[in-house]
PDB file of N, CA and C in Angstrom:
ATOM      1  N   UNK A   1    -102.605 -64.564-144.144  1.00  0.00           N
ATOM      2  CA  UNK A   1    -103.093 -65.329-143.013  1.00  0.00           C
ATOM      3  C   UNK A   1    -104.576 -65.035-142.788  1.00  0.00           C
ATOM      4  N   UNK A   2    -105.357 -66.356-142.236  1.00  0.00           N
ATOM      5  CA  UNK A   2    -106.707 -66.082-142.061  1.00  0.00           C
ATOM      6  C   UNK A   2    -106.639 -65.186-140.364  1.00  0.00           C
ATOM      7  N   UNK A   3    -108.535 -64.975-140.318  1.00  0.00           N
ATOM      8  CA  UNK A   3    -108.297 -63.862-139.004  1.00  0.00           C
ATOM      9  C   UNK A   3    -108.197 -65.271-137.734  1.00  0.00           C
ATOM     10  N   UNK A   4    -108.334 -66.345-137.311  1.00  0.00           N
ATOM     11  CA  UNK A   4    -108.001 -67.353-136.388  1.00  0.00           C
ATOM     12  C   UNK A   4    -105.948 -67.495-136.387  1.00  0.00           C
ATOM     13  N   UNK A   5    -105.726 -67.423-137.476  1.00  0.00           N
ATOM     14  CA  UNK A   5    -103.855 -67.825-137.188  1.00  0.00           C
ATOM     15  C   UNK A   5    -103.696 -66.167-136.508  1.00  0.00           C
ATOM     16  N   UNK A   6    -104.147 -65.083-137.172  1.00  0.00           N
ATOM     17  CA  UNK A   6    -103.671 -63.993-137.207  1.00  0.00           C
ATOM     18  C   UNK A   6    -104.346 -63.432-135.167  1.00  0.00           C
ATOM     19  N   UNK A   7    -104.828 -64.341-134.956  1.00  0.00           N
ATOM     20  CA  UNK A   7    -105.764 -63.772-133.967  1.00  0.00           C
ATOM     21  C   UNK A   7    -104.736 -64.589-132.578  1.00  0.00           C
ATOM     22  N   UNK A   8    -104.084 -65.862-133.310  1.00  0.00           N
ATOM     23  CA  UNK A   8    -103.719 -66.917-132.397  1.00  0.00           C
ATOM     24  C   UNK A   8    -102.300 -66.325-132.570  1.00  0.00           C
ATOM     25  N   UNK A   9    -101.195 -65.346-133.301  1.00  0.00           N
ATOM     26  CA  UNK A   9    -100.249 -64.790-133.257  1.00  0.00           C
ATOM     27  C   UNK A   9    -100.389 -63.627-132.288  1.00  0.00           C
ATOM     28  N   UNK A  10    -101.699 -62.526-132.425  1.00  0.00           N
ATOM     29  CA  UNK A  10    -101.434 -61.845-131.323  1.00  0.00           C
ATOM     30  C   UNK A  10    -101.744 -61.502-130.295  1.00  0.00           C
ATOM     31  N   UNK A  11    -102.020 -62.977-129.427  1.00  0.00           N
ATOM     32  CA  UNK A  11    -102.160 -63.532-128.647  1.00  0.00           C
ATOM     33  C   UNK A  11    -101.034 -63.722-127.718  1.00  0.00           C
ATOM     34  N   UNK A  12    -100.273 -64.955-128.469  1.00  0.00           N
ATOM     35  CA  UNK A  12     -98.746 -65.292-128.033  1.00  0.00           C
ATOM     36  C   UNK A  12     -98.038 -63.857-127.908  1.00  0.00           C
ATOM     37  N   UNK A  13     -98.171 -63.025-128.924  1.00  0.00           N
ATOM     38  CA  UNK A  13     -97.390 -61.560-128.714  1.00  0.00           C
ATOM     39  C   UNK A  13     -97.395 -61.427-127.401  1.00  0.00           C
ATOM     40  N   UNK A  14     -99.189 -60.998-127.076  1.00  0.00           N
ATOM     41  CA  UNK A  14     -99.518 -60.106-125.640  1.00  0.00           C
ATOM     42  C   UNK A  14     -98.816 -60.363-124.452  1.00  0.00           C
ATOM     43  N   UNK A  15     -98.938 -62.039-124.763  1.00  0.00           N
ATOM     44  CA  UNK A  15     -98.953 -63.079-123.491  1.00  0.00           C
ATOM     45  C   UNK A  15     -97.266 -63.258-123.003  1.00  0.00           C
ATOM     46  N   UNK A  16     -96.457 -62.897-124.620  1.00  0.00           N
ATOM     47  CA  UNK A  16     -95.064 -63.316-124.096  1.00  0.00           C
ATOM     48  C   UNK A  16     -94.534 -61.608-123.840  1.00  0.00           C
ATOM     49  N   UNK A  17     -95.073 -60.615-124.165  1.00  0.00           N
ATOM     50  CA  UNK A  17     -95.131 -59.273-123.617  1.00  0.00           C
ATOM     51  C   UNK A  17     -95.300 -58.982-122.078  1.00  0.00           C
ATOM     52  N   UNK A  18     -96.250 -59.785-122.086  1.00  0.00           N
ATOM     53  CA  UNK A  18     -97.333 -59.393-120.271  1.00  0.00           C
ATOM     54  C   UNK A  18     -95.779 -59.955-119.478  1.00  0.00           C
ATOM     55  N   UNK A  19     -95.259 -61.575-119.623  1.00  0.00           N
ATOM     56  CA  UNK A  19     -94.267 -62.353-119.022  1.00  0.00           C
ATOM     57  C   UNK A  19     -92.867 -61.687-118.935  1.00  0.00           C
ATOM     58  N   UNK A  20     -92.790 -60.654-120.051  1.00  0.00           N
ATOM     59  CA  UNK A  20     -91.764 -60.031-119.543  1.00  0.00           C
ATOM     60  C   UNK A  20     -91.815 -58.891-119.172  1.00  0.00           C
ATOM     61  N   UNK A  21     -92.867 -58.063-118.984  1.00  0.00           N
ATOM     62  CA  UNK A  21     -93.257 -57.123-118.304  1.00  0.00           C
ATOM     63  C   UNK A  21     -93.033 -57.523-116.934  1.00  0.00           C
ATOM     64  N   UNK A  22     -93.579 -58.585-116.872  1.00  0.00           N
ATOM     65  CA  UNK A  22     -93.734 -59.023-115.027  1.00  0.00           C
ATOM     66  C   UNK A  22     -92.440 -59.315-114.191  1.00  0.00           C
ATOM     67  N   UNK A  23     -91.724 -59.599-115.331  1.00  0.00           N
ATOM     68  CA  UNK A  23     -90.407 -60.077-114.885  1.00  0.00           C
ATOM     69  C   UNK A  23     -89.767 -59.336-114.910  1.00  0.00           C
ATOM     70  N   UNK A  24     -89.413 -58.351-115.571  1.00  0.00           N
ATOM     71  CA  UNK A  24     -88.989 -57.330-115.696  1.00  0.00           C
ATOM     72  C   UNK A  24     -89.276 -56.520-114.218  1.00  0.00           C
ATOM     73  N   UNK A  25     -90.342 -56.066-113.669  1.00  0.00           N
ATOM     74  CA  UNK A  25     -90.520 -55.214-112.697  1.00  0.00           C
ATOM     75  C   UNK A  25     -90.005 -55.737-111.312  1.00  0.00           C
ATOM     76  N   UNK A  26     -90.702 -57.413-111.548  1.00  0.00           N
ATOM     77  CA  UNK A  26     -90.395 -58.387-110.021  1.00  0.00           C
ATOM     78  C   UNK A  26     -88.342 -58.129-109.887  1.00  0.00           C
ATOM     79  N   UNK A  27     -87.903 -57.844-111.063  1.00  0.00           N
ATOM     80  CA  UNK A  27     -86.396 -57.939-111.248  1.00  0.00           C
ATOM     81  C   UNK A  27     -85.876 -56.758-110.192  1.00  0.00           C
ATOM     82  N   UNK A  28     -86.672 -55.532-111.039  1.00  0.00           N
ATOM     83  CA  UNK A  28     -86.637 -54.053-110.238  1.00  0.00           C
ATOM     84  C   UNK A  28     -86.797 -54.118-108.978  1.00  0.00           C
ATOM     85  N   UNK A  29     -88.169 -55.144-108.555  1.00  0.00           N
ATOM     86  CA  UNK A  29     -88.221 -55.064-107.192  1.00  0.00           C
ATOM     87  C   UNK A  29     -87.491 -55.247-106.405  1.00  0.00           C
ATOM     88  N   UNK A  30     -86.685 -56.617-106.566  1.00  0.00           N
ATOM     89  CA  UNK A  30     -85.990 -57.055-105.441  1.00  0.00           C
ATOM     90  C   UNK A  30     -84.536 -56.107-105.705  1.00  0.00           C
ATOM     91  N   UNK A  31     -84.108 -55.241-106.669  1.00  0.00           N
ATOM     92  CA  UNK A  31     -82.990 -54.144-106.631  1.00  0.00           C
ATOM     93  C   UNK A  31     -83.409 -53.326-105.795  1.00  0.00           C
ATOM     94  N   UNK A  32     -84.296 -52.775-105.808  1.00  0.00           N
ATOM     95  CA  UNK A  32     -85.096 -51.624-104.731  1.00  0.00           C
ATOM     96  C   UNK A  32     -85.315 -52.224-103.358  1.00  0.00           C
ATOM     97  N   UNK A  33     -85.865 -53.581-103.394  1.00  0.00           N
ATOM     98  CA  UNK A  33     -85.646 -54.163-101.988  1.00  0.00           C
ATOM     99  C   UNK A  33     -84.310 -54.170-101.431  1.00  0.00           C
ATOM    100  N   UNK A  34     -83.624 -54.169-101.722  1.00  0.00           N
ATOM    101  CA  UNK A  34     -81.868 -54.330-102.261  1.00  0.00           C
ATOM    102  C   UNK A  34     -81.162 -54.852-100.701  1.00  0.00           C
ATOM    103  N   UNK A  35     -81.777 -54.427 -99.282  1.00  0.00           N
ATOM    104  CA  UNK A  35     -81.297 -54.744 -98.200  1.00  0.00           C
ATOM    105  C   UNK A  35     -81.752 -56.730 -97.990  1.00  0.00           C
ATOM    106  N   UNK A  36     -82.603 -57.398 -98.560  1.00  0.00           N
ATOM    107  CA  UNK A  36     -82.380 -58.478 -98.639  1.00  0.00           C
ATOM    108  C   UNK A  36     -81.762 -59.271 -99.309  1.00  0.00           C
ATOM    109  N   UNK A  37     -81.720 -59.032-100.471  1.00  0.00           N
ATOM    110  CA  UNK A  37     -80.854 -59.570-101.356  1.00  0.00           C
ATOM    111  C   UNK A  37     -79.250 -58.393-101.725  1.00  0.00           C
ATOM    112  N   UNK A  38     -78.252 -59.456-101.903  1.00  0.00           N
ATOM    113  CA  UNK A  38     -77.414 -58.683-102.570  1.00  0.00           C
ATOM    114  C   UNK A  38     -77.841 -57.801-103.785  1.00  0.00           C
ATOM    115  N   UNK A  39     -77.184 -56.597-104.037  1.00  0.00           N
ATOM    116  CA  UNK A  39     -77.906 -55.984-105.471  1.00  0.00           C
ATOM    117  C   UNK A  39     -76.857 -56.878-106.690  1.00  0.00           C
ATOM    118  N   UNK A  40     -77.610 -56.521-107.651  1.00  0.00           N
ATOM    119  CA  UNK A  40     -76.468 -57.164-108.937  1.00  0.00           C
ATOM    120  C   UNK A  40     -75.764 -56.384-109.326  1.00  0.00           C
ATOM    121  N   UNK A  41     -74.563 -56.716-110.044  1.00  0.00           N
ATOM    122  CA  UNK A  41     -73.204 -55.769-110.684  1.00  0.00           C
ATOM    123  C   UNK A  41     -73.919 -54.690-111.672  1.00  0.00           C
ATOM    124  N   UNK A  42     -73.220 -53.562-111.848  1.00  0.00           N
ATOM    125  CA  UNK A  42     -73.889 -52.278-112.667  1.00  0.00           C
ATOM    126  C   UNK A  42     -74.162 -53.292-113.996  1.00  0.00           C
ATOM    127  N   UNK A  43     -73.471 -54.248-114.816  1.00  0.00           N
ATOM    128  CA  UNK A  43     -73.762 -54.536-116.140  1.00  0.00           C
ATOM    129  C   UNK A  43     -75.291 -55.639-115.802  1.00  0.00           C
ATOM    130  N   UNK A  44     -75.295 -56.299-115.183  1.00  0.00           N
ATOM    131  CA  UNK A  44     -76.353 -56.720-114.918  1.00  0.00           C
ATOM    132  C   UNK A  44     -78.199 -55.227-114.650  1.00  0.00           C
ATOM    133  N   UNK A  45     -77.687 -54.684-113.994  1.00  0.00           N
ATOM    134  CA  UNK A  45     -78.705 -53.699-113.728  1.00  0.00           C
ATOM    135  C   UNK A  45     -78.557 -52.529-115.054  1.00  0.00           C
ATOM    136  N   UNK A  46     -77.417 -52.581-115.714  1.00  0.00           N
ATOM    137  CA  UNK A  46     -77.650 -51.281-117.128  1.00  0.00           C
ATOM    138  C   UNK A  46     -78.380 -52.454-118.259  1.00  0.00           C
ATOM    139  N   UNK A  47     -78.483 -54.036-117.980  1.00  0.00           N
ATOM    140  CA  UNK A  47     -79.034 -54.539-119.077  1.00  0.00           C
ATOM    141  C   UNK A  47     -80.572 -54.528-118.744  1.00  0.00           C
ATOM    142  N   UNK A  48     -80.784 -54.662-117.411  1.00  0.00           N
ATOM    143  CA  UNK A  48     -82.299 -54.869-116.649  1.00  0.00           C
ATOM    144  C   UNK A  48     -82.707 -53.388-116.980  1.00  0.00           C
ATOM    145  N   UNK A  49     -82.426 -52.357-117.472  1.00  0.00           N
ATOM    146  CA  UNK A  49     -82.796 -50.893-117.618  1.00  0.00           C
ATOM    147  C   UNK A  49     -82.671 -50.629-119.227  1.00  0.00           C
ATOM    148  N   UNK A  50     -81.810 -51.641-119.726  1.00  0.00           N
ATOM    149  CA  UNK A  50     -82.094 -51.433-121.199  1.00  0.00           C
ATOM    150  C   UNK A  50     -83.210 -52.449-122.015  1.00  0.00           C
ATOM    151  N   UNK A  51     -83.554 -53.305-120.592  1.00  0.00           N
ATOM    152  CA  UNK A  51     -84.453 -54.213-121.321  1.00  0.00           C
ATOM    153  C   UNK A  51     -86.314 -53.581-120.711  1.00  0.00           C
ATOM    154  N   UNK A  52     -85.704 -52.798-119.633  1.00  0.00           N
ATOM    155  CA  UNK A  52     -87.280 -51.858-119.067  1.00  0.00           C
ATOM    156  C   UNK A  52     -87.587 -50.791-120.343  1.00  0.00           C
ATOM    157  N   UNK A  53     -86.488 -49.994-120.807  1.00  0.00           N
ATOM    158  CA  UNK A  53     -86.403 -49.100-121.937  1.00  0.00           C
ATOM    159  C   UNK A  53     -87.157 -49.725-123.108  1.00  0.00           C
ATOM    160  N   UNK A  54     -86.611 -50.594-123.673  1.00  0.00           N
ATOM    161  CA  UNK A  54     -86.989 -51.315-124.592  1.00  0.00           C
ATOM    162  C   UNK A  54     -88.564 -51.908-124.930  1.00  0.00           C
ATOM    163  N   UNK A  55     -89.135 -52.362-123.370  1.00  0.00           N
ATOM    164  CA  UNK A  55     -90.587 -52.960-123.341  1.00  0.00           C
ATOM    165  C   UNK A  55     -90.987 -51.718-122.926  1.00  0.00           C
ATOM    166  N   UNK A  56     -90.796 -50.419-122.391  1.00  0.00           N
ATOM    167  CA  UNK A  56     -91.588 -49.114-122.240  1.00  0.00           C
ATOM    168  C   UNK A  56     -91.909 -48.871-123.702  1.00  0.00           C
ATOM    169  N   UNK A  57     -91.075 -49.135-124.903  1.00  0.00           N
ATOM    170  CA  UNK A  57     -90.876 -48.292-125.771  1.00  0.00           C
ATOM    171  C   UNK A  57     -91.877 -48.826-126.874  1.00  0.00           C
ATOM    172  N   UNK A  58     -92.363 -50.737-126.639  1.00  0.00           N
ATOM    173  CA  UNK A  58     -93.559 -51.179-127.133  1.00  0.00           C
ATOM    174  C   UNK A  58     -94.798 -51.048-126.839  1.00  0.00           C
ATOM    175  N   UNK A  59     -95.006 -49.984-125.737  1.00  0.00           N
ATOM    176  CA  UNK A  59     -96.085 -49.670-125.236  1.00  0.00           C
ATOM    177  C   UNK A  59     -96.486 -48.528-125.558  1.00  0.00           C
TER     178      UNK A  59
END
């Protein structure tokens, strides 16, 4: 690959990285907010902690 495709791949990486970073935490938040919203079932929150694990672990 030339350095423009190779430059325009890790790009999309960062960008679809950053989106689930963000989402990822805003997820955490409202668990920790937890008195407004219902919290979610443990399998829901052990996947939201295996998917925080996972994007910690690309950083």
């Amino acid at each position: 690959m030339d350095n423009p495709s190779t430059l325009l791949v890790a790009i999309m990486f960062v960008t679809i990285l950053g989106i689930a970073i963000g989402n990822t935490l805003m997820t955490c938040a409202d668990i920790a907010g937890g008195l407004r919203r219902p919290v979610p079932e443990r399998l829901q929150i052990s996947w939201i902690l295996l998917m925080l694990f996972a994007l910690l672990s690309l950083l």
